[in-house]
PDB file of N, CA and C in Angstrom:
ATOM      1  N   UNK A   1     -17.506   6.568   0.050  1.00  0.00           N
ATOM      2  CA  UNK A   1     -18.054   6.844   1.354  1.00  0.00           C
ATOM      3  C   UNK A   1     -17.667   8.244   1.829  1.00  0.00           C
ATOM      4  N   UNK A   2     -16.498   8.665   1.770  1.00  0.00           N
ATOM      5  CA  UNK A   2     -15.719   9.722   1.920  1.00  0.00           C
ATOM      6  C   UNK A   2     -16.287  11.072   1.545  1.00  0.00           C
ATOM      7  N   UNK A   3     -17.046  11.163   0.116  1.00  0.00           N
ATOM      8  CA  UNK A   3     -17.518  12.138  -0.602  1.00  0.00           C
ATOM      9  C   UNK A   3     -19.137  11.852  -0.497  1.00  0.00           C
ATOM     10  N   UNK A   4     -19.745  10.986   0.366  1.00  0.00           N
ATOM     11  CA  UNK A   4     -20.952  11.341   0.817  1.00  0.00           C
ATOM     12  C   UNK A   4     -21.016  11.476   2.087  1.00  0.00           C
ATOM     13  N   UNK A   5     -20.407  12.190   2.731  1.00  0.00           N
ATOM     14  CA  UNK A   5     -20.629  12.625   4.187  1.00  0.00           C
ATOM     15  C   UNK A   5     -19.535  13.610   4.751  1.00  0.00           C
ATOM     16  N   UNK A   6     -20.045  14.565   5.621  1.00  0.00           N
ATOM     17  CA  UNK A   6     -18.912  15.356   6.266  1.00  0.00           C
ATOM     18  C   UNK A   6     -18.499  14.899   7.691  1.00  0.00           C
ATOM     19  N   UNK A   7     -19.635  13.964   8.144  1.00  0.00           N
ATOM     20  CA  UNK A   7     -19.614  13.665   9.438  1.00  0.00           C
ATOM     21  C   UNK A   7     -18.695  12.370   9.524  1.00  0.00           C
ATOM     22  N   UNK A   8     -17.352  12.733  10.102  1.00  0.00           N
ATOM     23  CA  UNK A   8     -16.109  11.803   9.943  1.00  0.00           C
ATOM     24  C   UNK A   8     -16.343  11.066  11.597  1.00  0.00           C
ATOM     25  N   UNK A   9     -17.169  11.385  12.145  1.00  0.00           N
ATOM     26  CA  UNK A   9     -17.109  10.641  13.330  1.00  0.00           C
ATOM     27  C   UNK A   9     -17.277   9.193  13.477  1.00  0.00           C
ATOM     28  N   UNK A  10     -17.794   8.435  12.716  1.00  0.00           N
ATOM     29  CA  UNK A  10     -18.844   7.429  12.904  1.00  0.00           C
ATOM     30  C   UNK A  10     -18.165   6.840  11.353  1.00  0.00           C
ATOM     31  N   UNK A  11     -16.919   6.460  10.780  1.00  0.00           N
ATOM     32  CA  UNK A  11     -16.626   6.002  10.183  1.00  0.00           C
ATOM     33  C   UNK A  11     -15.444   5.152  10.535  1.00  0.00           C
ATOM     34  N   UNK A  12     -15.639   3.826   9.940  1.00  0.00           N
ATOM     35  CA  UNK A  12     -14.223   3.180  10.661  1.00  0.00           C
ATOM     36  C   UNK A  12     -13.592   2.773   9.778  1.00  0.00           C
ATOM     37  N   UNK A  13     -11.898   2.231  10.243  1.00  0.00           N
ATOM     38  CA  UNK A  13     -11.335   1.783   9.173  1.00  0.00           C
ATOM     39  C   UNK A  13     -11.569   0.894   7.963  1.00  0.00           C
ATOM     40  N   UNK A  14     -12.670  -0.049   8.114  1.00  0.00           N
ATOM     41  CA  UNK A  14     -13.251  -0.985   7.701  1.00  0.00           C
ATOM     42  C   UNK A  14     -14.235  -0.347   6.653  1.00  0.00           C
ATOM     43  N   UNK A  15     -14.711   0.459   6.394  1.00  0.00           N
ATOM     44  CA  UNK A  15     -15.518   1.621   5.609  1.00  0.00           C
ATOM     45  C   UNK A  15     -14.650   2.130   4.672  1.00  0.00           C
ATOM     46  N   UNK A  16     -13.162   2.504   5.165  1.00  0.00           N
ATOM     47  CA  UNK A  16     -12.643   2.786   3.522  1.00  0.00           C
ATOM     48  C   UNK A  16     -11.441   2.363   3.310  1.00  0.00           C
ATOM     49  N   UNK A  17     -11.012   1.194   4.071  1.00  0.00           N
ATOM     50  CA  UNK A  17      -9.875   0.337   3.762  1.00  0.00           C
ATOM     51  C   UNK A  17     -10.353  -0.205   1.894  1.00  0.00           C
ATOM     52  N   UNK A  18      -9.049  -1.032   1.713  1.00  0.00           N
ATOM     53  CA  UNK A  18      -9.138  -1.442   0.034  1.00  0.00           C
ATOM     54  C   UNK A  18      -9.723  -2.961   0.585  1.00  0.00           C
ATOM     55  N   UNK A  19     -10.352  -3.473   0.116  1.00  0.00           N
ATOM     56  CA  UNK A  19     -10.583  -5.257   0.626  1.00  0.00           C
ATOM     57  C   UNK A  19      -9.502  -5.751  -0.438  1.00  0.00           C
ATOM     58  N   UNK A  20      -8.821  -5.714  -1.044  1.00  0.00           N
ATOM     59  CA  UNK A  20      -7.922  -6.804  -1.686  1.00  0.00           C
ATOM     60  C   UNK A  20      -6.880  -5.291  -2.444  1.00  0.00           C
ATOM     61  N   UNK A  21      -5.724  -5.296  -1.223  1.00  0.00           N
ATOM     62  CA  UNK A  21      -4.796  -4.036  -1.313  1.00  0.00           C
ATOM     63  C   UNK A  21      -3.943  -5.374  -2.286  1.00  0.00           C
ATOM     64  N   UNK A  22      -2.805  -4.258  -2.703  1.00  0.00           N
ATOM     65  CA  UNK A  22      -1.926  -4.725  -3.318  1.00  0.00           C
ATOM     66  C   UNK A  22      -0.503  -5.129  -2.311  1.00  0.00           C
ATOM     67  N   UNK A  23       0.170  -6.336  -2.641  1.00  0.00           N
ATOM     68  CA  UNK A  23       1.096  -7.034  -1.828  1.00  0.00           C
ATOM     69  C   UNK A  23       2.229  -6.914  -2.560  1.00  0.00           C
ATOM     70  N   UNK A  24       3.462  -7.260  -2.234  1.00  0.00           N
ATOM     71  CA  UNK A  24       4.623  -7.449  -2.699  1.00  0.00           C
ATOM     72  C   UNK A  24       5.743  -8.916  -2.076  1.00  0.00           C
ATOM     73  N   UNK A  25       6.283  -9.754  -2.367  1.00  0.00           N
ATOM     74  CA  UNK A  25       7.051 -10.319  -0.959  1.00  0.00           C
ATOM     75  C   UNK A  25       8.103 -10.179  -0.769  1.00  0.00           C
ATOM     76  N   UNK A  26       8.660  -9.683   0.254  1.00  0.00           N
ATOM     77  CA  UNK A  26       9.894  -9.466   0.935  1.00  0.00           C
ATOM     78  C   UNK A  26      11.054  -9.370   0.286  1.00  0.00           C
ATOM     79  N   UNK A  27      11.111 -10.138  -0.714  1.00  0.00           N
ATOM     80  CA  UNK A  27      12.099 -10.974  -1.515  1.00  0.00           C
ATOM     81  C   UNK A  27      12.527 -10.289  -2.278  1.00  0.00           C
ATOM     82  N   UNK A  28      11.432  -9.289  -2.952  1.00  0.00           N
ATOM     83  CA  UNK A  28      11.224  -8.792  -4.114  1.00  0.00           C
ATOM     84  C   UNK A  28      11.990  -7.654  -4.202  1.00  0.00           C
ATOM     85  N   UNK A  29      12.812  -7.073  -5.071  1.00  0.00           N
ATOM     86  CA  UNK A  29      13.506  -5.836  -5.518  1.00  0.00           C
ATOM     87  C   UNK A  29      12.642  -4.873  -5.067  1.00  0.00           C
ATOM     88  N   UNK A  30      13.253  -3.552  -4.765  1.00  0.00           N
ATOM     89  CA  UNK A  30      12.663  -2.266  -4.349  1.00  0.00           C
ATOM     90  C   UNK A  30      12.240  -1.755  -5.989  1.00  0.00           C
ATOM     91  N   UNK A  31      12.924  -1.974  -6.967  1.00  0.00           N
ATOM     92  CA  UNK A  31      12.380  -1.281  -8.272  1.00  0.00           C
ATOM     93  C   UNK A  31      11.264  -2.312  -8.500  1.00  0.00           C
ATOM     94  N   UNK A  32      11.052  -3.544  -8.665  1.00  0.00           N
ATOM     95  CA  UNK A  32       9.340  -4.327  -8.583  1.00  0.00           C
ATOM     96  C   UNK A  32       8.275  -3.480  -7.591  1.00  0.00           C
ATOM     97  N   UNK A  33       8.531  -3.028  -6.035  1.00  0.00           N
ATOM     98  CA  UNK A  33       7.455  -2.212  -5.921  1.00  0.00           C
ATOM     99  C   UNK A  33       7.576  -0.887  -6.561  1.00  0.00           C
ATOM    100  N   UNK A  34       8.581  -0.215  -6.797  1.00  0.00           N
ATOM    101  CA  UNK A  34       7.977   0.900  -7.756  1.00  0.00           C
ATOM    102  C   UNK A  34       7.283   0.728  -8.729  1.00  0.00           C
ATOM    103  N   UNK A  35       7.565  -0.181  -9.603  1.00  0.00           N
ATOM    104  CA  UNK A  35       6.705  -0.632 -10.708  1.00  0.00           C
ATOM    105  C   UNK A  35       5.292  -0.913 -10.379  1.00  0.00           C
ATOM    106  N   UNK A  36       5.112  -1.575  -9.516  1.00  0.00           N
ATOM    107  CA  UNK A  36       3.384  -2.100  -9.149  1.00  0.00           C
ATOM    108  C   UNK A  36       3.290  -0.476  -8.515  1.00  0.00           C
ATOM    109  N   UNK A  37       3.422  -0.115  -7.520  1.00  0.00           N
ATOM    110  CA  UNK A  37       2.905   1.163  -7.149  1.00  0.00           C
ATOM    111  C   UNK A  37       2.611   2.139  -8.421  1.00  0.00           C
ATOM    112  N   UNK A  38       4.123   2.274  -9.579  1.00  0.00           N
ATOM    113  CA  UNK A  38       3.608   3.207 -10.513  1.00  0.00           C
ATOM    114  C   UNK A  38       2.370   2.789 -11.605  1.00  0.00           C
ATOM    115  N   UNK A  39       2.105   1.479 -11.770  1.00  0.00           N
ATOM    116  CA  UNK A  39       1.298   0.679 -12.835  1.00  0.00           C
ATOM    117  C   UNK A  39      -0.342   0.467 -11.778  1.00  0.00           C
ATOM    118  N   UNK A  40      -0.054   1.163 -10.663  1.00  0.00           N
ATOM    119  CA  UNK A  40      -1.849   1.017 -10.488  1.00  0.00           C
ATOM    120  C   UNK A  40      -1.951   2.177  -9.240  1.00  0.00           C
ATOM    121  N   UNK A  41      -0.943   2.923  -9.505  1.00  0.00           N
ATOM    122  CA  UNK A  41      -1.304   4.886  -9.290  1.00  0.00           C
ATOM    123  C   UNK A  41      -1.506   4.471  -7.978  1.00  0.00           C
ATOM    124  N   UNK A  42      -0.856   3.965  -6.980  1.00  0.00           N
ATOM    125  CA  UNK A  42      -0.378   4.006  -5.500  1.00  0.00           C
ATOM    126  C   UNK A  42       0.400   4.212  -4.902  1.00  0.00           C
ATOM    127  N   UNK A  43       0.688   4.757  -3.347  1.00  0.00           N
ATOM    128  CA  UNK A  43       1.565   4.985  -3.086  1.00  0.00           C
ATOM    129  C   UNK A  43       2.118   4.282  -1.903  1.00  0.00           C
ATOM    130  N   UNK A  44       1.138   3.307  -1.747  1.00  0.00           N
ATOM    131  CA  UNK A  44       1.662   1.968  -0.685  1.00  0.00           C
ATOM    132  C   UNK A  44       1.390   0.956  -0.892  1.00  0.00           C
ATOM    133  N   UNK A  45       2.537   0.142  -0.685  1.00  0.00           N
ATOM    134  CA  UNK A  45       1.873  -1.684  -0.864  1.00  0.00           C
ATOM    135  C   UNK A  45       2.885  -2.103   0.149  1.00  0.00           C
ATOM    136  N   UNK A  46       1.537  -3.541   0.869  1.00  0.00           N
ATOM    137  CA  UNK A  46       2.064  -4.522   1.783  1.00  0.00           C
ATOM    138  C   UNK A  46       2.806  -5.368   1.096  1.00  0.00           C
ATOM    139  N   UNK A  47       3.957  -5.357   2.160  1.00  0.00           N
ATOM    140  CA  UNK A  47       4.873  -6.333   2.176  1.00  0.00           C
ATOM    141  C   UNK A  47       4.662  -8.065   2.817  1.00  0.00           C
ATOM    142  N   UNK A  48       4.561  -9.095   2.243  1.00  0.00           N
ATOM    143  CA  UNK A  48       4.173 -10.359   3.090  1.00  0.00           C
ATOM    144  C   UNK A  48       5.430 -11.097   2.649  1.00  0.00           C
ATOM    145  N   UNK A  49       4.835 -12.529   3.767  1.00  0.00           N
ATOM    146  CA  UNK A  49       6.299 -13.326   3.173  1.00  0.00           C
ATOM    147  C   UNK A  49       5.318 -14.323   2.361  1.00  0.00           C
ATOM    148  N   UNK A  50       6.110 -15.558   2.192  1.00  0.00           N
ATOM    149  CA  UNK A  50       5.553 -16.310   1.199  1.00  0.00           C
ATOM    150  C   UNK A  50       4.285 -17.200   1.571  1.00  0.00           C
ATOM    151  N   UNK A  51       4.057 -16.947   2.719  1.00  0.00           N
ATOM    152  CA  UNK A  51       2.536 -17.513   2.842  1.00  0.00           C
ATOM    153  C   UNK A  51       1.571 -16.422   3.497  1.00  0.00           C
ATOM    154  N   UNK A  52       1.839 -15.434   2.261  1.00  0.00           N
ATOM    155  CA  UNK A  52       0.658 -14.053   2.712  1.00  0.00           C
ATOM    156  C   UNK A  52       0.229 -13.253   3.878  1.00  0.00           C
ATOM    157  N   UNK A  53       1.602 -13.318   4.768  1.00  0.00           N
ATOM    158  CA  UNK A  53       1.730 -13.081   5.574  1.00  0.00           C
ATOM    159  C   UNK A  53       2.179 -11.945   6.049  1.00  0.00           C
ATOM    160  N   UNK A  54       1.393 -10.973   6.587  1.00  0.00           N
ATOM    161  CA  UNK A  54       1.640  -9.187   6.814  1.00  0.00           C
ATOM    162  C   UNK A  54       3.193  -9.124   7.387  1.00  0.00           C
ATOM    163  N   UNK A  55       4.337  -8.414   6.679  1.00  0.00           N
ATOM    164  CA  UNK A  55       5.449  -8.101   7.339  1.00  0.00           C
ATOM    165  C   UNK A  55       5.358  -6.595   7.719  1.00  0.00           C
ATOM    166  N   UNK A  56       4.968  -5.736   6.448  1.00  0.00           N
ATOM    167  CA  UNK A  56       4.994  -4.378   6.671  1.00  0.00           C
ATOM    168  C   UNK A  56       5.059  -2.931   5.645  1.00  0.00           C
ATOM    169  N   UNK A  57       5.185  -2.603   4.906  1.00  0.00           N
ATOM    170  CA  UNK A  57       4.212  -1.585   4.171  1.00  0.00           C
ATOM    171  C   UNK A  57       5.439  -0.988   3.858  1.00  0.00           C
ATOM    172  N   UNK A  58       5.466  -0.698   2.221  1.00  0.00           N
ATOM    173  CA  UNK A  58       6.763  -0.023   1.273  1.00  0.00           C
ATOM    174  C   UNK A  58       5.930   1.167   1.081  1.00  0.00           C
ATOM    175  N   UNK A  59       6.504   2.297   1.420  1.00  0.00           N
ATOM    176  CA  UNK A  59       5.850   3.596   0.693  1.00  0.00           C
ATOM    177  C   UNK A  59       6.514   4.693  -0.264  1.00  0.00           C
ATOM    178  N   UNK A  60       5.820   4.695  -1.026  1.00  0.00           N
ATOM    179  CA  UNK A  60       6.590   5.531  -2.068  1.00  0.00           C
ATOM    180  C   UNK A  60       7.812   6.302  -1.692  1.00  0.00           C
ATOM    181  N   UNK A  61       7.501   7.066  -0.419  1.00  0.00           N
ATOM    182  CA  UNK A  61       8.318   8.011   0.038  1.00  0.00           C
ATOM    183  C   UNK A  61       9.856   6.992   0.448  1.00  0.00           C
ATOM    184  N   UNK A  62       9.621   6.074   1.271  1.00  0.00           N
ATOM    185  CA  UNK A  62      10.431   5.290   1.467  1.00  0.00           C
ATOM    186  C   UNK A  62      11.643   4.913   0.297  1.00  0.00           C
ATOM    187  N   UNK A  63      11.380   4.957  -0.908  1.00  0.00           N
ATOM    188  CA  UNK A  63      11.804   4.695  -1.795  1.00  0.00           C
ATOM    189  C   UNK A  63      12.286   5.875  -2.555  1.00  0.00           C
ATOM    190  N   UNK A  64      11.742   6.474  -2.675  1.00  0.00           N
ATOM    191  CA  UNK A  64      12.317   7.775  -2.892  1.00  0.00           C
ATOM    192  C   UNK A  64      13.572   8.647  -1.931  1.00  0.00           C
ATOM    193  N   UNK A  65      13.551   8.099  -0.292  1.00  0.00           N
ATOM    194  CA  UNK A  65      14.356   8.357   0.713  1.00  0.00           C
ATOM    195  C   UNK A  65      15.937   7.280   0.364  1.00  0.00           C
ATOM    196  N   UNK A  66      15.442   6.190  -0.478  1.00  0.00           N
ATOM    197  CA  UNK A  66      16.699   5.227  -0.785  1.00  0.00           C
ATOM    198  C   UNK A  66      17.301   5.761  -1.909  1.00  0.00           C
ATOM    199  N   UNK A  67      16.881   6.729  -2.722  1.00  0.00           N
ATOM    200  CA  UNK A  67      17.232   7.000  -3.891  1.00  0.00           C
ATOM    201  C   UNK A  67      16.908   6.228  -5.358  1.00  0.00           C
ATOM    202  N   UNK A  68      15.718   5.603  -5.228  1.00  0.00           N
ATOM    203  CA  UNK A  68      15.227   4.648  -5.737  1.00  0.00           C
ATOM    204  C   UNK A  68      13.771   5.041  -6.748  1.00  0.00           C
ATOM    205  N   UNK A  69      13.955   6.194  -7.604  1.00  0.00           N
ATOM    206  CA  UNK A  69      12.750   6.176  -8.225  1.00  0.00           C
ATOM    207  C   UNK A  69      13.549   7.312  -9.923  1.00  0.00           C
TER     208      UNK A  69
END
């Protein structure tokens, strides 16, 4: 969508969100999201708990700020 148009006005989040982003749960080691982030070339994934439930978003940088990459 992005690379057919210049006109950024009239685009909403819903236009170039991912429909099925990548998750992680809570639980999970900080080196497991590096791994999924490095194995499908991203640099954010939601965090849920165990019933798919939005907690909040690991970002590369974040991890890299822990000393973690």
């Amino acid at each position: 969508m992005l690379q057919k148009t210049t006109d950024f006005t009239s685009i909403t989040a819903k236009d170039i969100m991912s429909a099925n982003p990548k998750t992680i749960l809570a639980e999970a080691m900080a080196i497991e999201a590096l791994e999924t982030l490095e194995s499908n070339n991203i640099t954010q994934i939601l965090v849920t708990d165990d019933h798919k439930k939005y907690i909040g978003v690991v970002h590369l940088h974040d991890l890299l700020k822990e000393g973690i990459f």
